[in-house]
PDB file of N, CA and C in Angstrom:
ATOM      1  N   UNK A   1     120.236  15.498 -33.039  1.00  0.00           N
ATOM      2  CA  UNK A   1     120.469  14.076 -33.044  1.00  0.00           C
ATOM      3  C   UNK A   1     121.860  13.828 -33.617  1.00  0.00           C
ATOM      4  N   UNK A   2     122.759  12.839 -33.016  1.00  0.00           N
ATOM      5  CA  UNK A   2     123.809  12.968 -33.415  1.00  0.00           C
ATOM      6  C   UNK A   2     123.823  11.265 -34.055  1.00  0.00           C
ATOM      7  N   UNK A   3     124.748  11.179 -34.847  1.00  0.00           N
ATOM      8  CA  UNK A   3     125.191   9.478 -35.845  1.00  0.00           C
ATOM      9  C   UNK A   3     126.353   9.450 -35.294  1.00  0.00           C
ATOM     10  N   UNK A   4     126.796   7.861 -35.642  1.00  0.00           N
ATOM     11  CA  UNK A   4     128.001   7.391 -35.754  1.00  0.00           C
ATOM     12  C   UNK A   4     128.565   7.046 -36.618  1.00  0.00           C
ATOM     13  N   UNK A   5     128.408   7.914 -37.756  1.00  0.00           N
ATOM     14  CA  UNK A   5     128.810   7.642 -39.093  1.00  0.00           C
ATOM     15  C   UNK A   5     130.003   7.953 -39.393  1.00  0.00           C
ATOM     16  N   UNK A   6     130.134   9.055 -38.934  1.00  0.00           N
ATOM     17  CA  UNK A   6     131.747   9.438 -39.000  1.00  0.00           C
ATOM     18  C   UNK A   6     132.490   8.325 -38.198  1.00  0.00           C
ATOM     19  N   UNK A   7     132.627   7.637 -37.129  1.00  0.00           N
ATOM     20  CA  UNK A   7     133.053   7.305 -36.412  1.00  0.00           C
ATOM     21  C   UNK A   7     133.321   5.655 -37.188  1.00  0.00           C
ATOM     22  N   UNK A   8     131.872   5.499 -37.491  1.00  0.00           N
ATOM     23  CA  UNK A   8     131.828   3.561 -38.077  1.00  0.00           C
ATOM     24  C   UNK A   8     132.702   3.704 -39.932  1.00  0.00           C
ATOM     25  N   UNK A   9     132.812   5.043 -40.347  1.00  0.00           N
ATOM     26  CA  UNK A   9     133.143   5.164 -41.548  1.00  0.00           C
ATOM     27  C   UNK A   9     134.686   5.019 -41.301  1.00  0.00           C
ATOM     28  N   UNK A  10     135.119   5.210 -40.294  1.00  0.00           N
ATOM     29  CA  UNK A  10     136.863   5.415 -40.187  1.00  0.00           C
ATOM     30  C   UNK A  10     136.894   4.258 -39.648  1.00  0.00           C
ATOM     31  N   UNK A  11     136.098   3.690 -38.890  1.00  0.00           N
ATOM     32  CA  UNK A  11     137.127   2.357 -38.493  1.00  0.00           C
ATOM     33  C   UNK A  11     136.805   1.299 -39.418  1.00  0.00           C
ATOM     34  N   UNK A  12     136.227   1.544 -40.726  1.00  0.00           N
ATOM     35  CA  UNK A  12     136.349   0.937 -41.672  1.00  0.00           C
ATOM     36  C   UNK A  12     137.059   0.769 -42.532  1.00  0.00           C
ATOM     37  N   UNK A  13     137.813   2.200 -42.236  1.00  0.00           N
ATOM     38  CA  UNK A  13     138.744   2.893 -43.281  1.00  0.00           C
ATOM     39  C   UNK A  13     137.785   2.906 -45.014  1.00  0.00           C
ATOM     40  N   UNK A  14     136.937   3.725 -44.557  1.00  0.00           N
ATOM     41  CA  UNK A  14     135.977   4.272 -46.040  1.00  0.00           C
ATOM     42  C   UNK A  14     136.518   5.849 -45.948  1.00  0.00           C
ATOM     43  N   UNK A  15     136.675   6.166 -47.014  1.00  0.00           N
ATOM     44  CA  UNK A  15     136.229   7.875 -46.931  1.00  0.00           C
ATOM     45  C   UNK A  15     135.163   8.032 -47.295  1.00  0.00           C
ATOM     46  N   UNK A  16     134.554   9.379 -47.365  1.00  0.00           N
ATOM     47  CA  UNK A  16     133.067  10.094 -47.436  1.00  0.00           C
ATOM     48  C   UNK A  16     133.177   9.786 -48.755  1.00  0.00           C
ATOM     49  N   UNK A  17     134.012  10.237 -49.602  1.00  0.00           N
ATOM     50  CA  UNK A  17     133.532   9.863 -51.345  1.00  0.00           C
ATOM     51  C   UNK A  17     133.324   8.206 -51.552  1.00  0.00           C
ATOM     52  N   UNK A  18     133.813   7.402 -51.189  1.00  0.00           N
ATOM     53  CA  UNK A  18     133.688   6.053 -51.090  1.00  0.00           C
ATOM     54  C   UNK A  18     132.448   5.676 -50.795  1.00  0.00           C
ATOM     55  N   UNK A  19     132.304   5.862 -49.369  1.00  0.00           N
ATOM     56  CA  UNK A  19     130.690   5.629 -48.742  1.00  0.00           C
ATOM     57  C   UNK A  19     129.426   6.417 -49.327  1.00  0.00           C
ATOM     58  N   UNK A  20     129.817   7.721 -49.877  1.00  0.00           N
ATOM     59  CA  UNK A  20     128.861   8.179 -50.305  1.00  0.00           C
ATOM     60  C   UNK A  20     128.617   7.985 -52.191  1.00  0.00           C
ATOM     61  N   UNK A  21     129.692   6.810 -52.619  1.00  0.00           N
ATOM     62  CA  UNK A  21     129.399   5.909 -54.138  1.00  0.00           C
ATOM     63  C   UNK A  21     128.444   4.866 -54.113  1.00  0.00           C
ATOM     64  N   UNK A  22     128.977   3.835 -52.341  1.00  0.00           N
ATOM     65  CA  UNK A  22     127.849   3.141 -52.170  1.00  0.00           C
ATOM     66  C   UNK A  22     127.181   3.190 -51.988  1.00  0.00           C
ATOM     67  N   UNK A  23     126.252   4.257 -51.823  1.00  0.00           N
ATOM     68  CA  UNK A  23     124.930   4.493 -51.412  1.00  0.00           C
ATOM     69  C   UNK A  23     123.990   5.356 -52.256  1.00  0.00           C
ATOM     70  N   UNK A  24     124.924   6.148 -53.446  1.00  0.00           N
ATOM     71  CA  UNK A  24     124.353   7.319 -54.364  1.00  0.00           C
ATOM     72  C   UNK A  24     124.125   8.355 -54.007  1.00  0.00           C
ATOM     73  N   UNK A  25     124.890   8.848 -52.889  1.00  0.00           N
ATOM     74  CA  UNK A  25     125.105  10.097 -52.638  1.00  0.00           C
ATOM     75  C   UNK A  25     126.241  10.619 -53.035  1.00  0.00           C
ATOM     76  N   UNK A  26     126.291  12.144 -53.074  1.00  0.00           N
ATOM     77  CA  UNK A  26     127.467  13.325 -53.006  1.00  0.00           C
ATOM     78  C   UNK A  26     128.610  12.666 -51.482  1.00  0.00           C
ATOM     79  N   UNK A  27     129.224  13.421 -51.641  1.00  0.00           N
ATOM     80  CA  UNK A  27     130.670  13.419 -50.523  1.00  0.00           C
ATOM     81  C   UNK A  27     129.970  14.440 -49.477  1.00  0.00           C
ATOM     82  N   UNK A  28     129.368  15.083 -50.592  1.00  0.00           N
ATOM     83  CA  UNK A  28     129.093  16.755 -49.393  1.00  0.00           C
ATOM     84  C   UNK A  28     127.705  16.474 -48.832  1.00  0.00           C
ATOM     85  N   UNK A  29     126.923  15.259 -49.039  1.00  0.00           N
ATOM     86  CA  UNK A  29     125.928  14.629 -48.306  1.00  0.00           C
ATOM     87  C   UNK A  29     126.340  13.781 -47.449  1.00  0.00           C
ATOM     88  N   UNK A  30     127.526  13.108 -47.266  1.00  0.00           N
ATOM     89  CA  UNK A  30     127.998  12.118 -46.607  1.00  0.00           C
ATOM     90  C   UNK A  30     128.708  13.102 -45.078  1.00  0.00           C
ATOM     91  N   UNK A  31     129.484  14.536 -45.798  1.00  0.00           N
ATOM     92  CA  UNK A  31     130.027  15.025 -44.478  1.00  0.00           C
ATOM     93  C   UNK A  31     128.757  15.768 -44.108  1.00  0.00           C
ATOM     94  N   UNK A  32     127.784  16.160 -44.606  1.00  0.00           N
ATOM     95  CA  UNK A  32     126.466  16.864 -43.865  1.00  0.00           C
ATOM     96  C   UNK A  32     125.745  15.882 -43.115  1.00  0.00           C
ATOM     97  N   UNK A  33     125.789  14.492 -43.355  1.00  0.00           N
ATOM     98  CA  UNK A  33     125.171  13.746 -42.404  1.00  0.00           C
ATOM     99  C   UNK A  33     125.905  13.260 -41.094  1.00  0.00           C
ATOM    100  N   UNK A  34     127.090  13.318 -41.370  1.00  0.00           N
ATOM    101  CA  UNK A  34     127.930  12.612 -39.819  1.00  0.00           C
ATOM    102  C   UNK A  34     127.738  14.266 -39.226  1.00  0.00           C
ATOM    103  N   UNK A  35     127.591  15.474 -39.471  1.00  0.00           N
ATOM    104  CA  UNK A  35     127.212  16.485 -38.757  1.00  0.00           C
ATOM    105  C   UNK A  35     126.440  16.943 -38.036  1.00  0.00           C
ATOM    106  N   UNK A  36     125.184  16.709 -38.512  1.00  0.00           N
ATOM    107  CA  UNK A  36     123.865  16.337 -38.215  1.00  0.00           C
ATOM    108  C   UNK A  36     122.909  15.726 -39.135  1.00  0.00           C
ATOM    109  N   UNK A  37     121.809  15.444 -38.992  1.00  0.00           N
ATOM    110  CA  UNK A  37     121.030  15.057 -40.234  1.00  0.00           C
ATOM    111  C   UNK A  37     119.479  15.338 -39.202  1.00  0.00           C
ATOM    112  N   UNK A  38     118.555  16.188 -39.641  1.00  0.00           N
ATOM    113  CA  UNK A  38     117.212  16.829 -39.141  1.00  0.00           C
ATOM    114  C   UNK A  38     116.370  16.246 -40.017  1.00  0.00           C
ATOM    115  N   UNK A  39     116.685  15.520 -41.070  1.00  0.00           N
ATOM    116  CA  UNK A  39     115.346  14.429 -41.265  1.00  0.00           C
ATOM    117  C   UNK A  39     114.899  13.207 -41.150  1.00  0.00           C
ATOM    118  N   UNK A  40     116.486  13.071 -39.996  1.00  0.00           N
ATOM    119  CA  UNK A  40     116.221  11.692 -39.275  1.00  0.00           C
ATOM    120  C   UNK A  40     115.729  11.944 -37.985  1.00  0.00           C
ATOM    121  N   UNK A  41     116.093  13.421 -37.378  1.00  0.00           N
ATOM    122  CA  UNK A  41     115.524  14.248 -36.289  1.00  0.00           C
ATOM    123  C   UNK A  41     113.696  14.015 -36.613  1.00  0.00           C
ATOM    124  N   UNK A  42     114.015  14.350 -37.988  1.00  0.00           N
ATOM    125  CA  UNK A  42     111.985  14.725 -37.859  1.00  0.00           C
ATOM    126  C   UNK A  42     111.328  13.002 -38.013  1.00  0.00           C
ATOM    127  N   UNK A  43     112.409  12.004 -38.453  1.00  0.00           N
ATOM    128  CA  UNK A  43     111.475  10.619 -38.747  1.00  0.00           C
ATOM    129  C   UNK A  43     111.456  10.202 -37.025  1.00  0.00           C
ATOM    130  N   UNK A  44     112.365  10.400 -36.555  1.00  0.00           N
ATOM    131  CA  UNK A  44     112.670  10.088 -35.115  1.00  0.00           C
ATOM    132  C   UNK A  44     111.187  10.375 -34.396  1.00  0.00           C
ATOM    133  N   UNK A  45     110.838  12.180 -34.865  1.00  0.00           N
ATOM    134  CA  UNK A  45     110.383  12.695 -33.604  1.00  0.00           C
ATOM    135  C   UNK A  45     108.669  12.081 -34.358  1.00  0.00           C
ATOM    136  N   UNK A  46     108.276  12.114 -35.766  1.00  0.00           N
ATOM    137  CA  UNK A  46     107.321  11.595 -36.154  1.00  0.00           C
ATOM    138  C   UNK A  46     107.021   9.865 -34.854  1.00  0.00           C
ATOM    139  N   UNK A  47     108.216   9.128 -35.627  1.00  0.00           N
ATOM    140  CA  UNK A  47     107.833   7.890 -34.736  1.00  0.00           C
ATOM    141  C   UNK A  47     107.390   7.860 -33.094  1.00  0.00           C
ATOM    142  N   UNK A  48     108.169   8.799 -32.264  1.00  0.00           N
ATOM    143  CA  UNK A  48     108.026   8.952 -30.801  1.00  0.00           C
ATOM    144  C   UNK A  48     106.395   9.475 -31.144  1.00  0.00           C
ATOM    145  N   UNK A  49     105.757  10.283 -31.394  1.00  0.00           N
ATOM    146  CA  UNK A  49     104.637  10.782 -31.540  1.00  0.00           C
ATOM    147  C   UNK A  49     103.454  10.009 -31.960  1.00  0.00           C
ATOM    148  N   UNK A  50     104.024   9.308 -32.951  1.00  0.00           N
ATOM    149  CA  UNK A  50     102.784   7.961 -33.231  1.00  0.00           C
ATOM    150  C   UNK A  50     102.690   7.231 -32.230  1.00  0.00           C
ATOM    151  N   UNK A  51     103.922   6.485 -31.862  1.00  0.00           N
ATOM    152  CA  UNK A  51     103.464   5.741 -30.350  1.00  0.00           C
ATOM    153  C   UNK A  51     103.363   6.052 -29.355  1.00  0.00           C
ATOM    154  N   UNK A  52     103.285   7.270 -28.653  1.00  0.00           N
ATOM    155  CA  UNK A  52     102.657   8.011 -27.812  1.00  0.00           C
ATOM    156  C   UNK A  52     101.369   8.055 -28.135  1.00  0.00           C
ATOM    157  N   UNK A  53     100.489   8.777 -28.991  1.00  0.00           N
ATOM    158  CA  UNK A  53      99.263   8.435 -29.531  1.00  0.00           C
ATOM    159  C   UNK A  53      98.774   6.968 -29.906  1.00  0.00           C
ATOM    160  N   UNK A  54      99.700   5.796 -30.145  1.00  0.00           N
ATOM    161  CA  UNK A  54      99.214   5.171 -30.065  1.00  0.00           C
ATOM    162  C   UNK A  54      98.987   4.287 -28.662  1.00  0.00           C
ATOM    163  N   UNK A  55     100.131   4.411 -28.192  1.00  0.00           N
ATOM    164  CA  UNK A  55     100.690   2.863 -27.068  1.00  0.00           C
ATOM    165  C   UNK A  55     100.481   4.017 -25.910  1.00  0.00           C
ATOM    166  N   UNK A  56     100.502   5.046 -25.879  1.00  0.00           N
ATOM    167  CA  UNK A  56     101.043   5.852 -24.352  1.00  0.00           C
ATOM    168  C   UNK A  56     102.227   5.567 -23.341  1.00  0.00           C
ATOM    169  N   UNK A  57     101.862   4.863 -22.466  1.00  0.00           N
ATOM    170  CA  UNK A  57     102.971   4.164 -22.132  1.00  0.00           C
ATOM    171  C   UNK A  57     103.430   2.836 -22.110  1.00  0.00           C
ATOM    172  N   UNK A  58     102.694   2.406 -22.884  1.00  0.00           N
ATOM    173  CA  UNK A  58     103.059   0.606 -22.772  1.00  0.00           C
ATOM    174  C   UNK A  58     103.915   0.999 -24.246  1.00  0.00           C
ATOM    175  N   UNK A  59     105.389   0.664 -23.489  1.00  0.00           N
ATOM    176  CA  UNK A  59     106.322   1.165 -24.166  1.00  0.00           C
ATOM    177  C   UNK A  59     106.770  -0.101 -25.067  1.00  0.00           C
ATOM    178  N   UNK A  60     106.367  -1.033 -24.731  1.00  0.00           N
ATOM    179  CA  UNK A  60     106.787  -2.320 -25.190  1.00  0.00           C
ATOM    180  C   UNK A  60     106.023  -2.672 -26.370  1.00  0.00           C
ATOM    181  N   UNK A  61     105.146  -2.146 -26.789  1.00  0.00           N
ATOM    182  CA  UNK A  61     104.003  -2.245 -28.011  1.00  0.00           C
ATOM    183  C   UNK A  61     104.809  -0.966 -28.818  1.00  0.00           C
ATOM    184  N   UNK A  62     105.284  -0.500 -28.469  1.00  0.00           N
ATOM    185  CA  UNK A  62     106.084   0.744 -29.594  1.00  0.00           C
ATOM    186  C   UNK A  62     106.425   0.314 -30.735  1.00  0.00           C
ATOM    187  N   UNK A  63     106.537   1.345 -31.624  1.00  0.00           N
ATOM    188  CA  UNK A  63     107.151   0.881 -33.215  1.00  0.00           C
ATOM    189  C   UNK A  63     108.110   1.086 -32.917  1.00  0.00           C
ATOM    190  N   UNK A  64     109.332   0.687 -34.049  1.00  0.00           N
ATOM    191  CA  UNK A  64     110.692   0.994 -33.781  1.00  0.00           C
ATOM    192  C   UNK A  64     110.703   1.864 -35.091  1.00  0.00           C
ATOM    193  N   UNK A  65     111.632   2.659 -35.564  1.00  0.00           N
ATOM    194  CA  UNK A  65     111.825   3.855 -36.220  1.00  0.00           C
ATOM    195  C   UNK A  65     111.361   3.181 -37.973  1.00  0.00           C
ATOM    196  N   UNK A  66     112.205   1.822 -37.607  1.00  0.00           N
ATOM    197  CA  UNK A  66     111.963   0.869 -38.577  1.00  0.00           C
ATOM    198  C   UNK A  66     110.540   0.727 -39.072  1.00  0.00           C
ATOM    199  N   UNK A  67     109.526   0.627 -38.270  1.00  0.00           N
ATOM    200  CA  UNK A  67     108.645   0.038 -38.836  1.00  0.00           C
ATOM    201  C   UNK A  67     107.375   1.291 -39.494  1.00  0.00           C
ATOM    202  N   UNK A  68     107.782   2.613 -39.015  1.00  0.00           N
ATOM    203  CA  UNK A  68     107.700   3.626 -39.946  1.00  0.00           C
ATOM    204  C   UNK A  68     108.039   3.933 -41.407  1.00  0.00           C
ATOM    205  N   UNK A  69     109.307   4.323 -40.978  1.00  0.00           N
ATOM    206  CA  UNK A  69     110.075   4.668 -42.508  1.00  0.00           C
ATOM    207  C   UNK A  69     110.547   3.283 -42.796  1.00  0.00           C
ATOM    208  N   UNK A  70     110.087   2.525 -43.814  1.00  0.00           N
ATOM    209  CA  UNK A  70     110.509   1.440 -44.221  1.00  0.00           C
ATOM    210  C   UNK A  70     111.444   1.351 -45.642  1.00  0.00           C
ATOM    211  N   UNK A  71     112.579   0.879 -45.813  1.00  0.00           N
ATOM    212  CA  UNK A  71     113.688   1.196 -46.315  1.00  0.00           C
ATOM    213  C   UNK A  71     113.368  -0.076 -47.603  1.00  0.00           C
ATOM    214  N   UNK A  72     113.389   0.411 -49.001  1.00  0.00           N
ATOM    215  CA  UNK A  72     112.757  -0.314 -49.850  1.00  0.00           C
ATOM    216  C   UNK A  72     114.193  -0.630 -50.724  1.00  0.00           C
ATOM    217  N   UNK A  73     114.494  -1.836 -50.854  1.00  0.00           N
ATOM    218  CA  UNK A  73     115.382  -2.034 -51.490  1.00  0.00           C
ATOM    219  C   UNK A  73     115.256  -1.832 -53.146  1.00  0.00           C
ATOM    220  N   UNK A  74     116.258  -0.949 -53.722  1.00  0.00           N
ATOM    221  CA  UNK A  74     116.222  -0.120 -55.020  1.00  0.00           C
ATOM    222  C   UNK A  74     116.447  -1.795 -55.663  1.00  0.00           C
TER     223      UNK A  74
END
C-alpha cells in the first residue's frame, strides 16, 4: 500500500522531523511511513474482509476504513 505523505509533506514544505513533532512521532517513523506502512495494509485488509462478510456485494452498505479504526482524539 502506498501514502501520499511524502508527497502532501513537501508541498507543505514540512520536513519529517517537523511532521513527525506534530503528531508524536520519531523522524525515523515519519520516513518509514511515506515508504510503506503494513499496519495500515493490515487495517485496510481487516476492513475489506468485514464487509465482504458483512455486505458481500452491496458495496454501498460498506464501512469505510474510518468506521473501523476509529481515531480518538488524545
Amino acid at each position: 500500500m502506498k501514502t501520499r505523505i511524502k508527497e502532501l509533506r513537501q508541498e507543505v514544505k514540512l520536513s519529517q522531523q517537523a511532521l513527525g513533532e506534530s503528531v508524536g512521532v520519531t523522524r525515523q517513523t515519519i520516513n518509514s511511513l511515506e515508504k510503506d506502512n503494513p499496519s495500515l495494509l493490515l487495517a485496510y485488509k481487516i476492513t475489506k474482509t468485514i464487509n465482504e462478510h458483512c455486505h458481500g456485494d452491496n458495496v454501498e452498505d460498506y464501512f469505510k476504513i474510518e468506521d473501523v479504526f476509529i481515531l480518538e482524539d488524545e
